[in-house]
N, C-alpha and C. Protein backbone atom coordinates (compact mmCIF):
# COMPACT_ATOMS: atom_id res chain seq x y z
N UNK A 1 110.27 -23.43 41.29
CA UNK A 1 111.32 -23.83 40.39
C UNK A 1 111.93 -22.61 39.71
N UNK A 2 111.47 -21.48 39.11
CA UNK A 2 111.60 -20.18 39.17
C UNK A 2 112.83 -19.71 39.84
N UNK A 3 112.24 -20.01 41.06
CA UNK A 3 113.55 -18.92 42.02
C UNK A 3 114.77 -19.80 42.33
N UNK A 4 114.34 -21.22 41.88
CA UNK A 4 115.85 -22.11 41.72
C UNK A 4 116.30 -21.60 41.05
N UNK A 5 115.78 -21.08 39.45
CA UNK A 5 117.16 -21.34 38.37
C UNK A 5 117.22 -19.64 38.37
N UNK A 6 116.21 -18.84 38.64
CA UNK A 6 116.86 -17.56 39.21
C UNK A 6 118.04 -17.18 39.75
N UNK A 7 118.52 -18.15 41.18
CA UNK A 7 119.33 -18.08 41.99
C UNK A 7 120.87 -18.84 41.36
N UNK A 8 120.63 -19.78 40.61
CA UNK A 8 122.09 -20.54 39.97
C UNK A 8 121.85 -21.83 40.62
N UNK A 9 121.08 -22.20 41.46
CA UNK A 9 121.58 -23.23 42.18
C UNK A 9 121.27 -24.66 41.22
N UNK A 10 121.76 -25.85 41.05
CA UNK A 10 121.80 -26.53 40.01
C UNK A 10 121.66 -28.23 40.70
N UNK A 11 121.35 -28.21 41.59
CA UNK A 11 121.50 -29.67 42.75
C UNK A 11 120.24 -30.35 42.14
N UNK A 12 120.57 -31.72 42.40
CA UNK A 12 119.86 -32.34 42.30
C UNK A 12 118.36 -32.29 43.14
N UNK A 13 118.63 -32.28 44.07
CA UNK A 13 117.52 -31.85 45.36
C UNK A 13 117.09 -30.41 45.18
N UNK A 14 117.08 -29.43 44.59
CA UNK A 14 117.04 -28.36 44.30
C UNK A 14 116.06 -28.40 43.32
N UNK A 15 115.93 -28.96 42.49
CA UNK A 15 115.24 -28.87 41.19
C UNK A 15 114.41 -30.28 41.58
N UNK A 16 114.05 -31.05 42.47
CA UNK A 16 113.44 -32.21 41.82
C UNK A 16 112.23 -32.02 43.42
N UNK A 17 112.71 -31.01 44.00
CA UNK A 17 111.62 -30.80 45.32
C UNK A 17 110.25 -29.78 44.58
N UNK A 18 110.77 -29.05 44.04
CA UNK A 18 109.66 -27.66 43.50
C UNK A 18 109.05 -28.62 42.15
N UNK A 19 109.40 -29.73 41.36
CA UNK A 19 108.76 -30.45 40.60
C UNK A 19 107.88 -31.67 41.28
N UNK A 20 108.87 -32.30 42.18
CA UNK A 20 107.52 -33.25 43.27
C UNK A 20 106.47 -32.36 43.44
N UNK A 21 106.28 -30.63 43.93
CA UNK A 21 105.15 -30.34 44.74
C UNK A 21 104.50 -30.16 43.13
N UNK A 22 104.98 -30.01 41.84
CA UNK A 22 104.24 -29.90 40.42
C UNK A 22 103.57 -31.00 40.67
N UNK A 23 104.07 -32.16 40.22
CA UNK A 23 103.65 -33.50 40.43
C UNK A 23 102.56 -33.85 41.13
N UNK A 24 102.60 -33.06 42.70
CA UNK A 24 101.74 -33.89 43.65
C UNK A 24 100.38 -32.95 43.14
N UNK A 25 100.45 -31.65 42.50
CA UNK A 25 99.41 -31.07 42.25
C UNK A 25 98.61 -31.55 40.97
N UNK A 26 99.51 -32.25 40.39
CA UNK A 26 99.15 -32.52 38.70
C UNK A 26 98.15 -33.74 39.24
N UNK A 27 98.84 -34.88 40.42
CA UNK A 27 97.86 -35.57 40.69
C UNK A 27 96.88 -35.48 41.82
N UNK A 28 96.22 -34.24 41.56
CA UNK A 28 95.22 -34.04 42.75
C UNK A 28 94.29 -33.66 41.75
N UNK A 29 95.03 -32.79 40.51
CA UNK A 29 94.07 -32.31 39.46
C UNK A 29 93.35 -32.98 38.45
N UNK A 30 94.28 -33.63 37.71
CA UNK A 30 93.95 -34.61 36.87
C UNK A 30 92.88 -35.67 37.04
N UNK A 31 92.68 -36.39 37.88
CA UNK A 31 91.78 -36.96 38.53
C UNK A 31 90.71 -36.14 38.09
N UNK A 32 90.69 -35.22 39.18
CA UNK A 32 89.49 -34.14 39.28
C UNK A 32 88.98 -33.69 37.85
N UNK A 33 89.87 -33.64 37.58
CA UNK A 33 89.50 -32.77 35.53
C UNK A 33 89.05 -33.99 34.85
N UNK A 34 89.26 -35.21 35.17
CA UNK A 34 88.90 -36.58 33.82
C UNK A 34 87.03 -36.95 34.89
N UNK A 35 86.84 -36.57 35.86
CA UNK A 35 85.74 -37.18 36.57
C UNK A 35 85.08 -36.22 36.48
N UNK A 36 85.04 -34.80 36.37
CA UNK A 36 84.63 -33.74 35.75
C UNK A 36 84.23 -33.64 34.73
N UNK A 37 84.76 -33.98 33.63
CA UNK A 37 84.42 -33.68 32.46
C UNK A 37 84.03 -35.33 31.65
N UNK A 38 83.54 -36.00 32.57
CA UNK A 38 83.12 -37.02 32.46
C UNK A 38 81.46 -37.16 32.98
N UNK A 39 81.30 -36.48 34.11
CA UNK A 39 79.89 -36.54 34.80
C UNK A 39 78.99 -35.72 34.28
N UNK A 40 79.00 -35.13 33.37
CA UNK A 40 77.85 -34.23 33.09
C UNK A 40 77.25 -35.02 31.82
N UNK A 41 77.80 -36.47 31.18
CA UNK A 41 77.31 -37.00 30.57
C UNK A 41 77.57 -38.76 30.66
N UNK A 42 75.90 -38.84 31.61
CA UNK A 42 76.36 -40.22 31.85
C UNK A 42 75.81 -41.22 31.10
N UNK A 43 75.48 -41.05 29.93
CA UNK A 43 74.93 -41.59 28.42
C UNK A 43 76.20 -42.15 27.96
N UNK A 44 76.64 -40.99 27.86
CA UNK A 44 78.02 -41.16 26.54
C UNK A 44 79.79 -40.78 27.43
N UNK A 45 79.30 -41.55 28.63
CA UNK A 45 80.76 -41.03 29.25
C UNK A 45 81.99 -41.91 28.56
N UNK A 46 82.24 -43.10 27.77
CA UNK A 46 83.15 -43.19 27.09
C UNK A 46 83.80 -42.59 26.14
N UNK A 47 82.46 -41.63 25.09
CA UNK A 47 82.78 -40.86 24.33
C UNK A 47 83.57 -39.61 24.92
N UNK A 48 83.00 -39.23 26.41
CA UNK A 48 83.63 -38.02 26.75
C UNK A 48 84.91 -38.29 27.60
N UNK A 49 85.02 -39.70 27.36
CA UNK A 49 86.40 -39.92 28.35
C UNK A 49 87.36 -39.35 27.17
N UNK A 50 87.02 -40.47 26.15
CA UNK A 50 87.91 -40.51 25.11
C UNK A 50 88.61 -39.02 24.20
N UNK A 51 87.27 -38.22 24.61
CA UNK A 51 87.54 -36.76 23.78
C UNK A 51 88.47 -36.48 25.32
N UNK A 52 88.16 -36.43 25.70
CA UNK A 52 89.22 -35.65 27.38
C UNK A 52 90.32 -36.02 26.87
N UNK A 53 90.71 -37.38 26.94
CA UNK A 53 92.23 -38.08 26.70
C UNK A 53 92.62 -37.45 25.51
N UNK A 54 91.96 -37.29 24.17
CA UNK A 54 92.33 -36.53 23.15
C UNK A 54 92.89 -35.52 23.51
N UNK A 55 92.04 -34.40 23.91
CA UNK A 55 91.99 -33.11 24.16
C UNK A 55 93.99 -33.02 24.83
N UNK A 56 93.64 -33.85 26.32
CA UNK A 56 95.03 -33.54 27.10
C UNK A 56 96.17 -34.56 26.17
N UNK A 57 96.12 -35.09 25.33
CA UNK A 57 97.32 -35.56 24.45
C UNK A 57 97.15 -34.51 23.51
N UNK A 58 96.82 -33.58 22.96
CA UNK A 58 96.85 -32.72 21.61
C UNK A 58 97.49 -31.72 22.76
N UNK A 59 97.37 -31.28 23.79
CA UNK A 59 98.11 -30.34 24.45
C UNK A 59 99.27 -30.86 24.97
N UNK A 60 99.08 -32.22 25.22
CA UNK A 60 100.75 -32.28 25.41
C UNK A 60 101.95 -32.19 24.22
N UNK A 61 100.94 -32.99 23.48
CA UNK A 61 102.23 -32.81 21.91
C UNK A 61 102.13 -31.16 21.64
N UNK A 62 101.50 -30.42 21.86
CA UNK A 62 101.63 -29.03 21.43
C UNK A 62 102.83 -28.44 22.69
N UNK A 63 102.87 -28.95 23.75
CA UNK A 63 103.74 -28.22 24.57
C UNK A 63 105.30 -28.75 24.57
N UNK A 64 105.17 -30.40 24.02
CA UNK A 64 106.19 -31.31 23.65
C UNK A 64 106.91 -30.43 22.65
N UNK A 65 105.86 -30.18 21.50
CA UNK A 65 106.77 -29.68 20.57
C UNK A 65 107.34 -28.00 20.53
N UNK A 66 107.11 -27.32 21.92
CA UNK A 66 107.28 -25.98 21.78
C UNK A 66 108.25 -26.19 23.03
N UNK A 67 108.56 -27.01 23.84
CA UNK A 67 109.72 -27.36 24.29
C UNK A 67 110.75 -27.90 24.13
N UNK A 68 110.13 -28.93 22.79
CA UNK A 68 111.54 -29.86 22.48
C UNK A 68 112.11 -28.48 21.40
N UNK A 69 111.58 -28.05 21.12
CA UNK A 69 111.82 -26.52 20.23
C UNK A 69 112.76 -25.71 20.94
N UNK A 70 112.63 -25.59 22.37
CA UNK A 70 113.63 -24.71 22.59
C UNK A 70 114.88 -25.46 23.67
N UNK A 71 115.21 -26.84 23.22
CA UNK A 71 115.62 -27.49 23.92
C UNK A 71 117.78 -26.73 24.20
N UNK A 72 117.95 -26.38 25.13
CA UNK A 72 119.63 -26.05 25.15
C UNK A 72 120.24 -26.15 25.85
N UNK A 73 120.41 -27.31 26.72
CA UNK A 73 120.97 -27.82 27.25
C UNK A 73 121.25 -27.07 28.57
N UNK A 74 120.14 -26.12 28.96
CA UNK A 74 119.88 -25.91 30.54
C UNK A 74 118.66 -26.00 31.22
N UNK A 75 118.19 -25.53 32.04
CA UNK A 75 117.33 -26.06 32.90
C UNK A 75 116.29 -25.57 32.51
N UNK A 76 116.06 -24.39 31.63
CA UNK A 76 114.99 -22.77 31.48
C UNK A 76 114.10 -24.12 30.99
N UNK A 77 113.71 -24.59 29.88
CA UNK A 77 112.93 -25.48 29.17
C UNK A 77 111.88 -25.73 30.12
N UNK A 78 112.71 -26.77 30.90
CA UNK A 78 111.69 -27.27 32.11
C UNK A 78 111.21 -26.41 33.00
N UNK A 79 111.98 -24.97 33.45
CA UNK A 79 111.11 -24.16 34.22
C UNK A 79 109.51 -23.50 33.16
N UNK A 80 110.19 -22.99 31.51
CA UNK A 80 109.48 -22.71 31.48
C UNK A 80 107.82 -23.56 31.38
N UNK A 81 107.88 -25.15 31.26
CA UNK A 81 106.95 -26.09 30.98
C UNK A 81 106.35 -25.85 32.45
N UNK A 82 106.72 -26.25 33.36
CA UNK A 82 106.41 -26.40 34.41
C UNK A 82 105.46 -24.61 34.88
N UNK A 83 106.34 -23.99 34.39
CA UNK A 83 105.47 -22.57 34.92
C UNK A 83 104.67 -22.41 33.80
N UNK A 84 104.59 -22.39 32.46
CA UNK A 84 103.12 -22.33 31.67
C UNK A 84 102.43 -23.08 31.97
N UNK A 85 102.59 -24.33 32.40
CA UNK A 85 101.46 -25.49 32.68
C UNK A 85 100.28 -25.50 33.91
N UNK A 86 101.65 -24.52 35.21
CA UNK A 86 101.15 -24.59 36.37
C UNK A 86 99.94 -23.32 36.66
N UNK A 87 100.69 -22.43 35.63
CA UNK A 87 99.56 -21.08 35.45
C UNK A 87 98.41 -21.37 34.62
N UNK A 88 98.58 -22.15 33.61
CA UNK A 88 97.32 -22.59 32.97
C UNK A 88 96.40 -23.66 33.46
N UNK A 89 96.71 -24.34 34.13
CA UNK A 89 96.25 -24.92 35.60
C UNK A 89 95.21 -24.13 36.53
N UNK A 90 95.83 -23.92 37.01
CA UNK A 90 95.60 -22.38 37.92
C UNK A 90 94.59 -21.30 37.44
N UNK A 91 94.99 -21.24 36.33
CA UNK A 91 94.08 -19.83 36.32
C UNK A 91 92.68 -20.65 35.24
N UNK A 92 92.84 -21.85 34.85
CA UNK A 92 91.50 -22.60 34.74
C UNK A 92 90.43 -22.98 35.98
N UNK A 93 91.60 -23.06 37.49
CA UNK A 93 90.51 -23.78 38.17
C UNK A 93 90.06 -22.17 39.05
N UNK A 94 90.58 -21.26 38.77
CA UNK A 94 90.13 -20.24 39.28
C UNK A 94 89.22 -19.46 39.03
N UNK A 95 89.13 -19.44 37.35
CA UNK A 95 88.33 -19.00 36.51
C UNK A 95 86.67 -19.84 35.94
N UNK A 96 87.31 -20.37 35.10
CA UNK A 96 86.10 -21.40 34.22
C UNK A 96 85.60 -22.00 34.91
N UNK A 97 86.66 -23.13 36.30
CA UNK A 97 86.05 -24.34 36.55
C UNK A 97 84.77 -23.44 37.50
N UNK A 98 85.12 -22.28 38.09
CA UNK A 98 84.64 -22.04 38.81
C UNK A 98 83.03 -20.91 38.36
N UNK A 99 83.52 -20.57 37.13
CA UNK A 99 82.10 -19.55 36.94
C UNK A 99 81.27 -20.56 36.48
N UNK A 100 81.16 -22.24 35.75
CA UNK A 100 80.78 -23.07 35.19
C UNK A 100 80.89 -24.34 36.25
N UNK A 101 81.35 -24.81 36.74
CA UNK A 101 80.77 -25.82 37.46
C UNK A 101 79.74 -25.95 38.34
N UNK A 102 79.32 -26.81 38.50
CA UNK A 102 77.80 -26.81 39.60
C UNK A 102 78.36 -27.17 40.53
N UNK A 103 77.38 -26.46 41.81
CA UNK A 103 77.78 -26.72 42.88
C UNK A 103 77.02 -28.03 43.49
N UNK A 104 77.49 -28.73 44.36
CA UNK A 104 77.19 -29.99 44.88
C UNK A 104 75.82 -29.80 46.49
């Protein structure tokens, strides 16, 4: 999405292909991150559902409000949401999930 609004190009199909492949990753992850951080406590996994769902709503209103913050009526907003989100993504499952999760 980057090298869309890099380039000028402004199409509908342009901007909504590089957010489907966001999308299709958000739901490959998400899953994975709520069943994750759910299994290491199977006592109190409602409690740890419920803190998860917390956790990812306190980050969305924190990113809600640092986007609706720089809202101006072009596209940058959403690139930049989409590229902080996708790097903080990313460099969680590269990092943490990986020096800290057990292996199967």
């Amino acid at each position: 999405m980057l090298i869309v609004a890099l380039t000028g190009a402004r199409g509908t199909l342009a901007l909504l292909l590089p957010f489907y492949l966001f999308m299709i990753g958000h739901g490959i992850h998400q899953p994975c991150g709520q069943a994750g951080a759910v299994s290491p406590f199977p006592l109190a996994a409602g409690v740890a559902s419920a803190f998860n769902g917390f956790m990812m709503m306190l980050a969305a209103f924190a990113l809600g409000y640092w986007l609706g913050g720089s809202l101006n009526g072009t596209i940058w907003p959403l690139v930049h949401g989409v590229l902080v989100c996708g790097a903080a993504t990313a460099a969680i499952a590269w990092t943490l999930v990986q020096r800290y999760g057990e292996p199967a």
